[in-house]
C-alpha atoms as a PDB file:
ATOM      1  CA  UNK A   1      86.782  89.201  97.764  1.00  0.00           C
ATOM      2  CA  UNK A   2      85.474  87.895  94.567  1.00  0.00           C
ATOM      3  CA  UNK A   3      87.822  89.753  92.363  1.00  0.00           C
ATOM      4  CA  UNK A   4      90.322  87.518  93.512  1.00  0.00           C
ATOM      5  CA  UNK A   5      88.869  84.819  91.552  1.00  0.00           C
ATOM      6  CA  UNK A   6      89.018  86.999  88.461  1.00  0.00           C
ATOM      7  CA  UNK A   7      92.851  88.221  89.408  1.00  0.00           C
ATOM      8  CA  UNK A   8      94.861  85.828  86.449  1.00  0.00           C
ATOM      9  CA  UNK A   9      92.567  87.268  84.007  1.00  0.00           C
ATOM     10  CA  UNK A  10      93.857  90.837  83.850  1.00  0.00           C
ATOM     11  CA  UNK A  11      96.919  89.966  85.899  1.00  0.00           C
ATOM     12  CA  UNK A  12     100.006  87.591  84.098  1.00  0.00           C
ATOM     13  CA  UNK A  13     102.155  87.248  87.553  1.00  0.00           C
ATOM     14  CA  UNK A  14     102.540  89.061  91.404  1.00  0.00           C
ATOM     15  CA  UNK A  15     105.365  89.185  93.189  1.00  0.00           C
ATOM     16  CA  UNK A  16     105.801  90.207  96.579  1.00  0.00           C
ATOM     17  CA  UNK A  17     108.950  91.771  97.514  1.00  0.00           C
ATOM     18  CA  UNK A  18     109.959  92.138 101.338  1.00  0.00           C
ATOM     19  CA  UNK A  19     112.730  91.766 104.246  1.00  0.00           C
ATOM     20  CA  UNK A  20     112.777  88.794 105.935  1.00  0.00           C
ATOM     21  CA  UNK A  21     113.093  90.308 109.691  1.00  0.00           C
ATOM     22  CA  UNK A  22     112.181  94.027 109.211  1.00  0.00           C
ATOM     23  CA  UNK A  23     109.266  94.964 111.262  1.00  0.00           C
ATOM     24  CA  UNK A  24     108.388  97.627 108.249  1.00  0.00           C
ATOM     25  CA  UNK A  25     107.996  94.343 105.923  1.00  0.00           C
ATOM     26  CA  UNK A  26     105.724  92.211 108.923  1.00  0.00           C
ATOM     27  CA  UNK A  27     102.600  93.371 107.439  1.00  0.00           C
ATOM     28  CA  UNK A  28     103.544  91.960 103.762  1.00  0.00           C
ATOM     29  CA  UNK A  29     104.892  88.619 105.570  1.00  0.00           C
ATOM     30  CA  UNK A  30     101.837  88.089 107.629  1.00  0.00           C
ATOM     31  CA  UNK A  31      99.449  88.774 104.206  1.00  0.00           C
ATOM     32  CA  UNK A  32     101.675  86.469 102.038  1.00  0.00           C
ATOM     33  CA  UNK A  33     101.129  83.869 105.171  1.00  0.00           C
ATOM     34  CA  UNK A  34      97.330  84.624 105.445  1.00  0.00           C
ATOM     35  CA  UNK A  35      96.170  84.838 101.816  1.00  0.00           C
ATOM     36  CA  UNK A  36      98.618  83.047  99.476  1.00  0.00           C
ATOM     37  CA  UNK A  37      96.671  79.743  99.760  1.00  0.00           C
ATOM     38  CA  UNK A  38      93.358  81.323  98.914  1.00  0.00           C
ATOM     39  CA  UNK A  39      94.938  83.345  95.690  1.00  0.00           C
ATOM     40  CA  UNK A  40      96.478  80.196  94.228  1.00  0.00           C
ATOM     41  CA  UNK A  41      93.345  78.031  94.884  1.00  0.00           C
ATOM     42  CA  UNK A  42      91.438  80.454  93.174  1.00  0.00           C
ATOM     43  CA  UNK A  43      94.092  81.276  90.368  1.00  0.00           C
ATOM     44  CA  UNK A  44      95.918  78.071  90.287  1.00  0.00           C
ATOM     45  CA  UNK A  45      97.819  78.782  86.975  1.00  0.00           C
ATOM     46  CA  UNK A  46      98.954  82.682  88.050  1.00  0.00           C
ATOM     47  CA  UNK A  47     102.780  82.993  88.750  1.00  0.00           C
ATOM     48  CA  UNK A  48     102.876  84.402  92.777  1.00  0.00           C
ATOM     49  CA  UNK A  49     106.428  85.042  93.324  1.00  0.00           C
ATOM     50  CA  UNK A  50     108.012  85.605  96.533  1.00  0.00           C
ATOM     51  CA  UNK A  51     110.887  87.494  96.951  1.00  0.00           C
ATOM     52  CA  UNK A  52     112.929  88.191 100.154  1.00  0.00           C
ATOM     53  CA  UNK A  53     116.267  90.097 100.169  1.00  0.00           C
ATOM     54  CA  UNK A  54     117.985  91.902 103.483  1.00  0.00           C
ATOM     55  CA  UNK A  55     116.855  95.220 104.093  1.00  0.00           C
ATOM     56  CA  UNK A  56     114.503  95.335 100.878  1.00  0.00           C
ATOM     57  CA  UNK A  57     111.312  97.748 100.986  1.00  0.00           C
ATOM     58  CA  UNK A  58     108.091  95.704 101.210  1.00  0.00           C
ATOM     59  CA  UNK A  59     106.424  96.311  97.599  1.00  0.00           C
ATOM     60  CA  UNK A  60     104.021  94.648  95.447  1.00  0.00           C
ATOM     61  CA  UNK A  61     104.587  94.239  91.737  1.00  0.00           C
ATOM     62  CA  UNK A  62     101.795  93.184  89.056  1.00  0.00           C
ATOM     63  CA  UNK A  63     102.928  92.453  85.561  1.00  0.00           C
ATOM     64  CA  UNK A  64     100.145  92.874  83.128  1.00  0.00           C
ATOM     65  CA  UNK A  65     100.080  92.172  79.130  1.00  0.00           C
ATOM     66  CA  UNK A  66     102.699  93.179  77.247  1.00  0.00           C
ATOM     67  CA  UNK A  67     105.491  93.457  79.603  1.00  0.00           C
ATOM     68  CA  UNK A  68     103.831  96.196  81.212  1.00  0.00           C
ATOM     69  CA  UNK A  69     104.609  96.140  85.251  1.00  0.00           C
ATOM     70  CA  UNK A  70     102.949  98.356  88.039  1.00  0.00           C
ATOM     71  CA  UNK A  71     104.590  98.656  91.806  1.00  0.00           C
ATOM     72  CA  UNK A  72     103.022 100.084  95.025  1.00  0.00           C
ATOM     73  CA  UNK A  73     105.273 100.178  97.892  1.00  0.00           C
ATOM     74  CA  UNK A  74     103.974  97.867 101.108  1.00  0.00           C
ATOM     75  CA  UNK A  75     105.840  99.988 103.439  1.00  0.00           C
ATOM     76  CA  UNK A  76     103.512 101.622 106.546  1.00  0.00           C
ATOM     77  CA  UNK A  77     100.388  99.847 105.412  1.00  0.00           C
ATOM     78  CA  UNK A  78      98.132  97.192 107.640  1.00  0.00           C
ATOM     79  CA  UNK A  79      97.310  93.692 105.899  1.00  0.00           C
ATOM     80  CA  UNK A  80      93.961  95.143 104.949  1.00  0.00           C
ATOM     81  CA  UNK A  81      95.769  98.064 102.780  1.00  0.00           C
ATOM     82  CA  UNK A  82      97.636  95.518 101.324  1.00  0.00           C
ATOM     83  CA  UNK A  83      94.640  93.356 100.104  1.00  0.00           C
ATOM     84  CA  UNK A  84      93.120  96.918  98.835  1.00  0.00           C
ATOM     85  CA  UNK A  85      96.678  97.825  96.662  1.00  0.00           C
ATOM     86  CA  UNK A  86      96.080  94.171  95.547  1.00  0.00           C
ATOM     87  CA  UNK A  87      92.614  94.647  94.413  1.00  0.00           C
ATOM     88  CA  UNK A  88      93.481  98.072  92.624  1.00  0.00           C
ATOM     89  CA  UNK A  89      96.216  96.191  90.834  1.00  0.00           C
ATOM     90  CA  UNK A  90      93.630  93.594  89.216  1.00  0.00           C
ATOM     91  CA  UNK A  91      91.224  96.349  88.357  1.00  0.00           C
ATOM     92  CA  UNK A  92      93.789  97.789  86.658  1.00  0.00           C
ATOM     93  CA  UNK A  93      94.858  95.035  84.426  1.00  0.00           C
ATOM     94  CA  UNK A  94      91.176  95.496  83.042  1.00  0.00           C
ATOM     95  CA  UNK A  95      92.238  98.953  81.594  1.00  0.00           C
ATOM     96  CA  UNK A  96      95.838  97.964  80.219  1.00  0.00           C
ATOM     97  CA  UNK A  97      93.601  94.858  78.822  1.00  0.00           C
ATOM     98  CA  UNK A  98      91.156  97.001  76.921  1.00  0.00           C
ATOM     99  CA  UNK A  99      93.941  99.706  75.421  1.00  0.00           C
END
């Protein structure tokens, strides 16, 4: 998991979106609970927004340079799919960096 140390250099803010008492959002809720403390100690000065709302789809947004925004939807996957989305998010600000 060292990319996560490198996340707020591609990456200008994450948000997590998700349902408060779905059991399709659990999986985001539970990886917010595990992992939020270890993302901000590592990126202390990266925006991690969390945003529940009734009935919402869990999804996970990454805003990158530019205004430029990316979403993959939570829904279905295990807390270790979630870290994976999160990882291919970061790679990707790299690219949209570079362009």
């Amino acid at each position: 998991m060292a990319w996560r140390a490198n996340l707020s250099r591609g990456v200008k803010e994450i948000r997590f979106l998700f349902c408060q008492s779905s059991l399709a959002s659990a999986p985001a809720r539970e990886f917010v609970k595990k992992n939020y403390g270890d993302i901000k100690a590592r990126n202390p000065s990266l925006p991690v927004l969390i945003r529940e709302c009734s009935g919402v789809e869990p999804q996970l947004w990454a805003r990158y340079d530019m205004g430029v925004e990316r979403c993959v939807r939570l829904d279905g996957l295990t807390e270790a799919q979630i870290d994976s989305k999160l990882e291919e998010l970061a790679k990707a600000g790299g690219s949209i960096k570079s362009k």
